[in-house]
C-alpha atoms as a PDB file:
ATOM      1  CA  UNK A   1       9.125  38.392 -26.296  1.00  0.00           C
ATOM      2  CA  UNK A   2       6.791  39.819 -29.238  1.00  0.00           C
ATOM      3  CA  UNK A   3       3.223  39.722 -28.732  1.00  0.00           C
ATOM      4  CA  UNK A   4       2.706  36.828 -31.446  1.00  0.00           C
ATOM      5  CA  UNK A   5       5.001  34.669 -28.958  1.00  0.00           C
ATOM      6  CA  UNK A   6       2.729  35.568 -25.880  1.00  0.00           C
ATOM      7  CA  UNK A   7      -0.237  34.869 -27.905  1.00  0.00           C
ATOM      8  CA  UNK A   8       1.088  31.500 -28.818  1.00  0.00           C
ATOM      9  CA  UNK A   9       2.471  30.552 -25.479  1.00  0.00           C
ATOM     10  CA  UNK A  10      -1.035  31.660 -23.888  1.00  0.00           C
ATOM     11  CA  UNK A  11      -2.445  28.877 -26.560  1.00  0.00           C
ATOM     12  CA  UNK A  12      -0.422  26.344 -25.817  1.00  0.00           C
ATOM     13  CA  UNK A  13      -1.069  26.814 -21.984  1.00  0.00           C
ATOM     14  CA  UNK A  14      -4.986  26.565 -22.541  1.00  0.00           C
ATOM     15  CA  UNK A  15      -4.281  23.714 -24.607  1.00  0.00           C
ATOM     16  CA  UNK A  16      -2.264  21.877 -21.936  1.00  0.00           C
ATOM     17  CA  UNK A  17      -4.918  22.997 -19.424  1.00  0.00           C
ATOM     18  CA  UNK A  18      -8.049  21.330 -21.486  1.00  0.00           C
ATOM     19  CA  UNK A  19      -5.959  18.435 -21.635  1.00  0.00           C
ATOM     20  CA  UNK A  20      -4.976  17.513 -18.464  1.00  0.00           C
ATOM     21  CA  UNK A  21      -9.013  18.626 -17.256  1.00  0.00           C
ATOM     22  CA  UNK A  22     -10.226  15.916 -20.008  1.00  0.00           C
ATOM     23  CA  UNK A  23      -7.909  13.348 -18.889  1.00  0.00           C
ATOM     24  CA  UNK A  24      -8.724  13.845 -15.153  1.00  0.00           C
ATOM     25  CA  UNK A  25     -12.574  13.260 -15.996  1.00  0.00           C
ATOM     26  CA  UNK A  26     -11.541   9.848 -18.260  1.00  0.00           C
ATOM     27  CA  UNK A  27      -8.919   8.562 -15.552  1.00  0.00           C
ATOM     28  CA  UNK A  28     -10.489   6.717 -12.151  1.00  0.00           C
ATOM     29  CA  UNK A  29      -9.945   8.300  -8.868  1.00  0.00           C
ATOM     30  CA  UNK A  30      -6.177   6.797  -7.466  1.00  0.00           C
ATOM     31  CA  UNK A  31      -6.285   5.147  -4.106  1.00  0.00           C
ATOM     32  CA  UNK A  32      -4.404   2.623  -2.767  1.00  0.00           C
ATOM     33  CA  UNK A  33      -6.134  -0.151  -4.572  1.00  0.00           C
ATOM     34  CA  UNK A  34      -6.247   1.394  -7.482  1.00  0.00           C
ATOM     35  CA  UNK A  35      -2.389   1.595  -7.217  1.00  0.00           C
ATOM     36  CA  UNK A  36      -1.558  -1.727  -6.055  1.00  0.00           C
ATOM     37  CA  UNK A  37      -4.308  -3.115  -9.275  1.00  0.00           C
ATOM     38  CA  UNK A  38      -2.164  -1.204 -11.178  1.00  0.00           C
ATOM     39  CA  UNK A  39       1.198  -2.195  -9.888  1.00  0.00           C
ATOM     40  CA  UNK A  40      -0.316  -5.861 -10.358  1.00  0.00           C
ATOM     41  CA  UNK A  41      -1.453  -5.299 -14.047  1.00  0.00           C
ATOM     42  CA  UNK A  42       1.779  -3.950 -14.911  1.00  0.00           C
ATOM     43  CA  UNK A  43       3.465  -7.389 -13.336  1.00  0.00           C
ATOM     44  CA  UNK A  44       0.643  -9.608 -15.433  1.00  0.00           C
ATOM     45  CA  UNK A  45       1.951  -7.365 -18.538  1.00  0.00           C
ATOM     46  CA  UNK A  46       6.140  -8.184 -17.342  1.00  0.00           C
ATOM     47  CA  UNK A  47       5.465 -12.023 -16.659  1.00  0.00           C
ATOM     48  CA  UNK A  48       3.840 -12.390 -20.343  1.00  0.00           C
ATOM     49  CA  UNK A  49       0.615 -13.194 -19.203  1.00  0.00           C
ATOM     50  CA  UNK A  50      -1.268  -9.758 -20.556  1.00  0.00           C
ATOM     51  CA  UNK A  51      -1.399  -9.027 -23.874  1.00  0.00           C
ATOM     52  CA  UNK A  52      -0.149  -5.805 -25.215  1.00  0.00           C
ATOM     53  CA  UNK A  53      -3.143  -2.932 -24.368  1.00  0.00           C
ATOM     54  CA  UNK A  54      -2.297  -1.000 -27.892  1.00  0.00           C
ATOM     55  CA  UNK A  55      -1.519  -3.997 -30.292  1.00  0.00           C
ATOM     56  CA  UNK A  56      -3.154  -6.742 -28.354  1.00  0.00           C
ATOM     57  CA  UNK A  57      -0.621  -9.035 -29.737  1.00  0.00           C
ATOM     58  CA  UNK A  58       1.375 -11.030 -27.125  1.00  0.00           C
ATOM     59  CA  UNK A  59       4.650  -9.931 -25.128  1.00  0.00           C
ATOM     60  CA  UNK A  60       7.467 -11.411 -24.852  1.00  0.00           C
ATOM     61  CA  UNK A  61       8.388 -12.381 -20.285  1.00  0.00           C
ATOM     62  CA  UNK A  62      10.944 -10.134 -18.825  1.00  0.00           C
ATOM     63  CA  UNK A  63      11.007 -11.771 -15.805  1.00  0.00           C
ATOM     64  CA  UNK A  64      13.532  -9.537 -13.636  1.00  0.00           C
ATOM     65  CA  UNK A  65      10.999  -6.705 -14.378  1.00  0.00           C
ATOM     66  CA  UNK A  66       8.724  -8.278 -13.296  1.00  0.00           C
ATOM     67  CA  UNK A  67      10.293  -9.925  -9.915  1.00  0.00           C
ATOM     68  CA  UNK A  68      11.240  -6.304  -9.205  1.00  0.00           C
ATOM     69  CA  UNK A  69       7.461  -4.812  -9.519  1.00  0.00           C
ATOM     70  CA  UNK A  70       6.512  -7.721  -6.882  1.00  0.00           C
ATOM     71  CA  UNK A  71       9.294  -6.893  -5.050  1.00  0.00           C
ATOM     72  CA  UNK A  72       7.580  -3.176  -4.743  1.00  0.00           C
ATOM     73  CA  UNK A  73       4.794  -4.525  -4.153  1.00  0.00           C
ATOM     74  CA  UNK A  74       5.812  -6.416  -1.171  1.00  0.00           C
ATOM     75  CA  UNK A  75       7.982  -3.125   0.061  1.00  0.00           C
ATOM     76  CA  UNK A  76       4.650  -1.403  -0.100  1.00  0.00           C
ATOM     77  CA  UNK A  77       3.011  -3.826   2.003  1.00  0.00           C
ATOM     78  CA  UNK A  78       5.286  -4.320   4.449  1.00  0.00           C
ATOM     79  CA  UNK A  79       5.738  -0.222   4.893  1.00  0.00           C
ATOM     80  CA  UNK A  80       1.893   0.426   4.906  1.00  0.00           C
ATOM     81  CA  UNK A  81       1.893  -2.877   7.587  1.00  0.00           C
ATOM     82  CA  UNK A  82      -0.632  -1.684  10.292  1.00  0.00           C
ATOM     83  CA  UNK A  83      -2.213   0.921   8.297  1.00  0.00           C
ATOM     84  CA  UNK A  84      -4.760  -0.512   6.100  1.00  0.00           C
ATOM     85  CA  UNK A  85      -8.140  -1.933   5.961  1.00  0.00           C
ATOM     86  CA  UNK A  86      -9.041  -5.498   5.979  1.00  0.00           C
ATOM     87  CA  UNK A  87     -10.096  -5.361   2.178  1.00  0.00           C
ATOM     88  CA  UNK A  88      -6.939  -3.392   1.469  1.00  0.00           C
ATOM     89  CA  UNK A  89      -5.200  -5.837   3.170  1.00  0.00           C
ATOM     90  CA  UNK A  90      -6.806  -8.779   1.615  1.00  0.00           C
ATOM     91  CA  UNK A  91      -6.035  -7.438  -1.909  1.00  0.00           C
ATOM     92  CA  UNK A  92      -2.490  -6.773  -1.265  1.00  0.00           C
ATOM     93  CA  UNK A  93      -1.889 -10.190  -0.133  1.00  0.00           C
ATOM     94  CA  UNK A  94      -3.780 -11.967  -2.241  1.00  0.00           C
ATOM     95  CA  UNK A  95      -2.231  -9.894  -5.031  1.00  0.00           C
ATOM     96  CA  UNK A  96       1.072 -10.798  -4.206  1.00  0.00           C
ATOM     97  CA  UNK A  97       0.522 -14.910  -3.784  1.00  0.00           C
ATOM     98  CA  UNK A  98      -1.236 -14.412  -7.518  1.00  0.00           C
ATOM     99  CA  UNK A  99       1.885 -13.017  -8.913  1.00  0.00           C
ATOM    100  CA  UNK A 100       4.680 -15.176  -7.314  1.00  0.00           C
ATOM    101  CA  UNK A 101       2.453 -18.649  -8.126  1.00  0.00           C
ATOM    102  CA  UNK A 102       2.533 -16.864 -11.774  1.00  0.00           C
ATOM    103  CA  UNK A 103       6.418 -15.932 -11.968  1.00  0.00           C
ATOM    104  CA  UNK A 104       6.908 -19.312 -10.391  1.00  0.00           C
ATOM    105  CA  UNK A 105       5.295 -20.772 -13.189  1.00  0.00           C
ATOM    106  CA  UNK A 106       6.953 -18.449 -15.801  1.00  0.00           C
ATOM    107  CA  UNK A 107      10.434 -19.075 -15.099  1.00  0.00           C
ATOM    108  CA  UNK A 108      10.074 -23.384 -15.122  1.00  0.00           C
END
């Protein structure tokens, strides 16, 4: 490896590195509702009912998608069954009745 290689490797690393420590300082700190919100957006954005985040315009349903990401979620409540909070709890399930009344009404 010549030295202009190392040089430019070394850049690229420090580039990377600056990266990932700005995105890390934009992004929120992940916990489990932050997950589960974000397992629910991305069902919202499957079932049609979200519009596109980088053209805004409309999408079209893709409803097995989406029955799979509530099917997740569900697998991730019933594994984490016992070990969370009453809010935790409360969003989880409430989550989950929100998306099936929705997929309900997508598929008629």
């Amino acid at each position: 490896m010549t030295s202009q290689d190392e040089t430019t490797d070394s850049k690229a690393k420090e580039e990377t590195d600056e990266s990932a420590a700005r995105a890390s300082e934009d992004l929120p700190k992940v916990d489990f509702s932050t997950f589960v919100l974000s397992l629910g957006t991305t069902a919202l954005y499957q079932l049609g009912a979200m519009p596109d985040p980088a053209s805004g315009e409309s999408v079209e349903a893709d409803p097995l998608v989406a029955q799979q990401t509530i099917d997740t979620l569900e697998m991730l409540r019933d594994k984490t069954l016992g070990n969370l909070d009453d809010s935790e709890r409360q969003l989880v399930d409430s989550l989950l009745y929100e998306l099936r009344m929705r997929f309900v009404e997508s598929t008629r």
